[in-house]
N, C-alpha and C. Protein backbone atom coordinates (compact mmCIF):
# COMPACT_ATOMS: atom_id res chain seq x y z
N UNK A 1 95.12 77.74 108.58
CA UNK A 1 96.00 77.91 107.46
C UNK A 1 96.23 76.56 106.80
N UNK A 2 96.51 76.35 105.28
CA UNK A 2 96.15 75.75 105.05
C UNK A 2 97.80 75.08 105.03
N UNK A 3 97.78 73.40 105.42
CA UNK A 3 99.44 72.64 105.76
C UNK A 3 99.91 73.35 104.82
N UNK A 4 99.98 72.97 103.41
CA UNK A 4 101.04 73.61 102.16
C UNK A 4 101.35 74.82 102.25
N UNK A 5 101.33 75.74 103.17
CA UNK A 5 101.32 77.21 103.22
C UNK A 5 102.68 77.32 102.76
N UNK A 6 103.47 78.38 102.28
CA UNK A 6 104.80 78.48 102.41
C UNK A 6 105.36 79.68 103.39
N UNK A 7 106.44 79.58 104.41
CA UNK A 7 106.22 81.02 105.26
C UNK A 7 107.07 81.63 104.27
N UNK A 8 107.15 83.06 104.25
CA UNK A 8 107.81 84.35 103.35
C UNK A 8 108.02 85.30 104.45
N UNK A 9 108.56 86.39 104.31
CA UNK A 9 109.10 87.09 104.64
C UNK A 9 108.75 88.06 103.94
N UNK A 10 107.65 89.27 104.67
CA UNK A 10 107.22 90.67 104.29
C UNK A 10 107.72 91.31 104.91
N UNK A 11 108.09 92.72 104.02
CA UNK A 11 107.62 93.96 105.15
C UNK A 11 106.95 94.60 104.88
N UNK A 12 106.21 95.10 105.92
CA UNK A 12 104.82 96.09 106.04
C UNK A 12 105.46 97.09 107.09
N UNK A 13 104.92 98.12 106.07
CA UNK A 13 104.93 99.20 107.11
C UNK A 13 104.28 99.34 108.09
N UNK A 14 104.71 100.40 109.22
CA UNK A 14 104.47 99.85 110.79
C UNK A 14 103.27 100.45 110.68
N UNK A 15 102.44 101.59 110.30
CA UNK A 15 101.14 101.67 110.21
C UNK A 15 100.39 100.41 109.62
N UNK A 16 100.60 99.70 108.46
CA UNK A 16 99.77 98.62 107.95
C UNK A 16 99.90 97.89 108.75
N UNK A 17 101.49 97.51 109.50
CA UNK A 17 101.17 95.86 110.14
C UNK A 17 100.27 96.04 111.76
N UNK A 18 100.34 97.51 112.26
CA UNK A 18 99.61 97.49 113.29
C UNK A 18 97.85 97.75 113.00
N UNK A 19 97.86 98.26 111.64
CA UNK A 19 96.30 98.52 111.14
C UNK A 19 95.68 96.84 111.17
N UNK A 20 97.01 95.62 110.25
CA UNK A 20 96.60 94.33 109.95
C UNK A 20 96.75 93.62 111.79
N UNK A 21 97.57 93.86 112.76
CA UNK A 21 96.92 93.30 113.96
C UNK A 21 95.53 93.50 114.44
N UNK A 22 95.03 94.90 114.35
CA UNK A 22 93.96 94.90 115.07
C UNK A 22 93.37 94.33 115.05
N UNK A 23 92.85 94.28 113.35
CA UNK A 23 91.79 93.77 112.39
C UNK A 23 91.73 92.44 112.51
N UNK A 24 93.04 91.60 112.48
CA UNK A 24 92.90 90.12 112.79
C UNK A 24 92.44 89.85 114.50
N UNK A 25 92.86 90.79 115.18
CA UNK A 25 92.68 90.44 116.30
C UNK A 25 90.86 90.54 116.54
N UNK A 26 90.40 91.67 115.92
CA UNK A 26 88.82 92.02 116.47
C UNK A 26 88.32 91.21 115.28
N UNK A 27 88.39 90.70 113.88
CA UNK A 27 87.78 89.48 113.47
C UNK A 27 87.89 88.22 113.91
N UNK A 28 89.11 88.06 115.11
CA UNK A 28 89.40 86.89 115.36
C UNK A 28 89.79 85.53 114.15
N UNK A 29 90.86 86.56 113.12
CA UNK A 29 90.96 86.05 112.09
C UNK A 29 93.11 85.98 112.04
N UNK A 30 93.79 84.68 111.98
CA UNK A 30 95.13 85.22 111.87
C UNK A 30 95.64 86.33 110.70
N UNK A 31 96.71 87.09 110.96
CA UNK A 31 97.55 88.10 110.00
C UNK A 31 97.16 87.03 108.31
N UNK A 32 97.30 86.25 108.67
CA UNK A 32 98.38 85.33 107.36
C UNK A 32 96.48 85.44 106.60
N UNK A 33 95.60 84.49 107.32
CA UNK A 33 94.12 84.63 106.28
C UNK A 33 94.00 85.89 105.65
N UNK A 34 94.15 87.07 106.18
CA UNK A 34 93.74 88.14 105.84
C UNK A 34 94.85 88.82 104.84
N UNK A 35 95.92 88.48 105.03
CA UNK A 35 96.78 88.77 103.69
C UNK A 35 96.53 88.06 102.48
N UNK A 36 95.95 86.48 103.08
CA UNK A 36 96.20 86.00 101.79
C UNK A 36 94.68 86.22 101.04
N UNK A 37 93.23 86.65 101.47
CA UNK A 37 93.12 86.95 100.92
C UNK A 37 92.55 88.39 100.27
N UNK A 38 93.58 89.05 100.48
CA UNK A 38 93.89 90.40 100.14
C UNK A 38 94.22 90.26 99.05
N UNK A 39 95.37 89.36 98.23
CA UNK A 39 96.34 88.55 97.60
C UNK A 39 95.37 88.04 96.42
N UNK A 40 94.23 87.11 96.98
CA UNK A 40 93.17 86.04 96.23
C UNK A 40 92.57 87.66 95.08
N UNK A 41 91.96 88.60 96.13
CA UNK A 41 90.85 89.09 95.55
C UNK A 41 91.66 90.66 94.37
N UNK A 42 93.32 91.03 94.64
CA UNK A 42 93.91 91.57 94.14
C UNK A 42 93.83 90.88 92.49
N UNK A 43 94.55 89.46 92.74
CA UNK A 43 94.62 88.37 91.59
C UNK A 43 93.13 88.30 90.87
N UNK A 44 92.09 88.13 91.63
CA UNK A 44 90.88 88.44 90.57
C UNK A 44 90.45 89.53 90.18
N UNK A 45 90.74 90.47 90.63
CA UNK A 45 90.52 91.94 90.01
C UNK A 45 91.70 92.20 88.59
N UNK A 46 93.06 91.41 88.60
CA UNK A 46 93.59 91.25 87.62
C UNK A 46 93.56 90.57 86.38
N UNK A 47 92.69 89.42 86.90
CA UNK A 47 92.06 88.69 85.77
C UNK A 47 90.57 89.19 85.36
N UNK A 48 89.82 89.93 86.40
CA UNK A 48 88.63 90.67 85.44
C UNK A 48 89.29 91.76 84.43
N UNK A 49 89.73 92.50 84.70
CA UNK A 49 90.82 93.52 84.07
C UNK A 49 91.38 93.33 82.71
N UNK A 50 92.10 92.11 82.95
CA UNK A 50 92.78 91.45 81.61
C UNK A 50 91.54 90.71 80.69
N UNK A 51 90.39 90.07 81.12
CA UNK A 51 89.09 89.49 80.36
C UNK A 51 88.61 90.99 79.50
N UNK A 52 88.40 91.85 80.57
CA UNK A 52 87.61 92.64 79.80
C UNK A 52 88.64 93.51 78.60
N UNK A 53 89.85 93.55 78.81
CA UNK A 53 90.91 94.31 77.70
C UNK A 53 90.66 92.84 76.79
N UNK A 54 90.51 92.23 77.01
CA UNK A 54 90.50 90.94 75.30
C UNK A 54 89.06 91.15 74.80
N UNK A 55 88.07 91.40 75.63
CA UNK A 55 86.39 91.51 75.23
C UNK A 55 86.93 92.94 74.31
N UNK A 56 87.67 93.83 74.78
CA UNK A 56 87.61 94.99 74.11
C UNK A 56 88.75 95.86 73.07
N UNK A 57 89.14 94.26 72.69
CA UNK A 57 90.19 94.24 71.96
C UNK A 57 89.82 94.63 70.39
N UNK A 58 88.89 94.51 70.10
CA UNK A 58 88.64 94.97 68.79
C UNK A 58 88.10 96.46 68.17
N UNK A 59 87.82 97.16 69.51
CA UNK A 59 87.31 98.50 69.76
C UNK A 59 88.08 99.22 69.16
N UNK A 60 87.95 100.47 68.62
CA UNK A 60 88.78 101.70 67.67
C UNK A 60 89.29 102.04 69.07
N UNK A 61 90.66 102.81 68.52
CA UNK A 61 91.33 103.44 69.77
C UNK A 61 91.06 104.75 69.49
N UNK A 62 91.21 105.58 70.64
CA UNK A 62 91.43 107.29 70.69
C UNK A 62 92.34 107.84 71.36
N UNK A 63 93.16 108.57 70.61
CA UNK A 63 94.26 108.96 70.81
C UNK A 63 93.84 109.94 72.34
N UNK A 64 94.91 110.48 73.01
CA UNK A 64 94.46 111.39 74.27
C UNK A 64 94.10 113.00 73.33
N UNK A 65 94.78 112.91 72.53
CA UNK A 65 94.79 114.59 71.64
C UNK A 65 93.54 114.50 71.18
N UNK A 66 92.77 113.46 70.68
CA UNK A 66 91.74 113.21 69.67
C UNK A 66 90.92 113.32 70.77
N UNK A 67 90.91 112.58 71.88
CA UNK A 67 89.51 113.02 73.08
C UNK A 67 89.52 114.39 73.65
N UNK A 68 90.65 114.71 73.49
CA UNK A 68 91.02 116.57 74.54
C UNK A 68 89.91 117.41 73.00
N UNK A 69 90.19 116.84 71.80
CA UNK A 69 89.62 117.54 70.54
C UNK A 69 88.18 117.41 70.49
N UNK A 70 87.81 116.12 70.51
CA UNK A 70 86.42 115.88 71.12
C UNK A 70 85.76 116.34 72.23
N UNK A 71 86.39 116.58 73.51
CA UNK A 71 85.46 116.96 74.55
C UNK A 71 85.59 118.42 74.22
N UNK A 72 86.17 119.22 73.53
CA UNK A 72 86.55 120.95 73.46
C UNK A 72 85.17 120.95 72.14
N UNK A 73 85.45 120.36 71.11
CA UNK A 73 84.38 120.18 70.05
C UNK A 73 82.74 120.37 70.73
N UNK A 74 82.75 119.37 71.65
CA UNK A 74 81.27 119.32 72.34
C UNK A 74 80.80 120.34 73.36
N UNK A 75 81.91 121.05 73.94
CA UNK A 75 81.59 122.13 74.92
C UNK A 75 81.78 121.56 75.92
N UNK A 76 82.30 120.43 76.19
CA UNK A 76 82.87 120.36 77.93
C UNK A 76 83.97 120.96 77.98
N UNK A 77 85.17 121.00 77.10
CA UNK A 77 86.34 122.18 77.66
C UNK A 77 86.25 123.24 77.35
């Protein structure tokens, strides 16, 4: 772990925190690596997410009524 760590205070439910012992125990990896990066790869799935809503920021919108009208139009509903 890395010195600067800061400790916090979670709670996990008792299924997750005994699902997150095993797992550290049979990777031979501590609780804390494996949360944090649970944490790392959450945070980059939020920033691919947010890249691709600005890539697709200029796209026409469709209303939900206008696609339910469209897919009934084409014969899927």
């Amino acid at each position: 772990m890395a010195s600067e760590a800061i400790r916090a205070t979670l709670y996990i439910e008792p299924g997750l925190h005994q699902a997150l012992r095993l797992k550290a125990a049979s990777a031979h990896r501590t609780m804390s690596d494996i949360v944090n990066d649970a944490i790392r790869a959450a945070l980059r799935e939020d920033e691919e997410d947010l890249a691709a809503f600005v890539l697709r920021a200029e796209e026409p919108s469709l209303s939900y009524e206008a696609f339910l009208g469209k897919l009934k139009a084409d014969g899927t509903l």
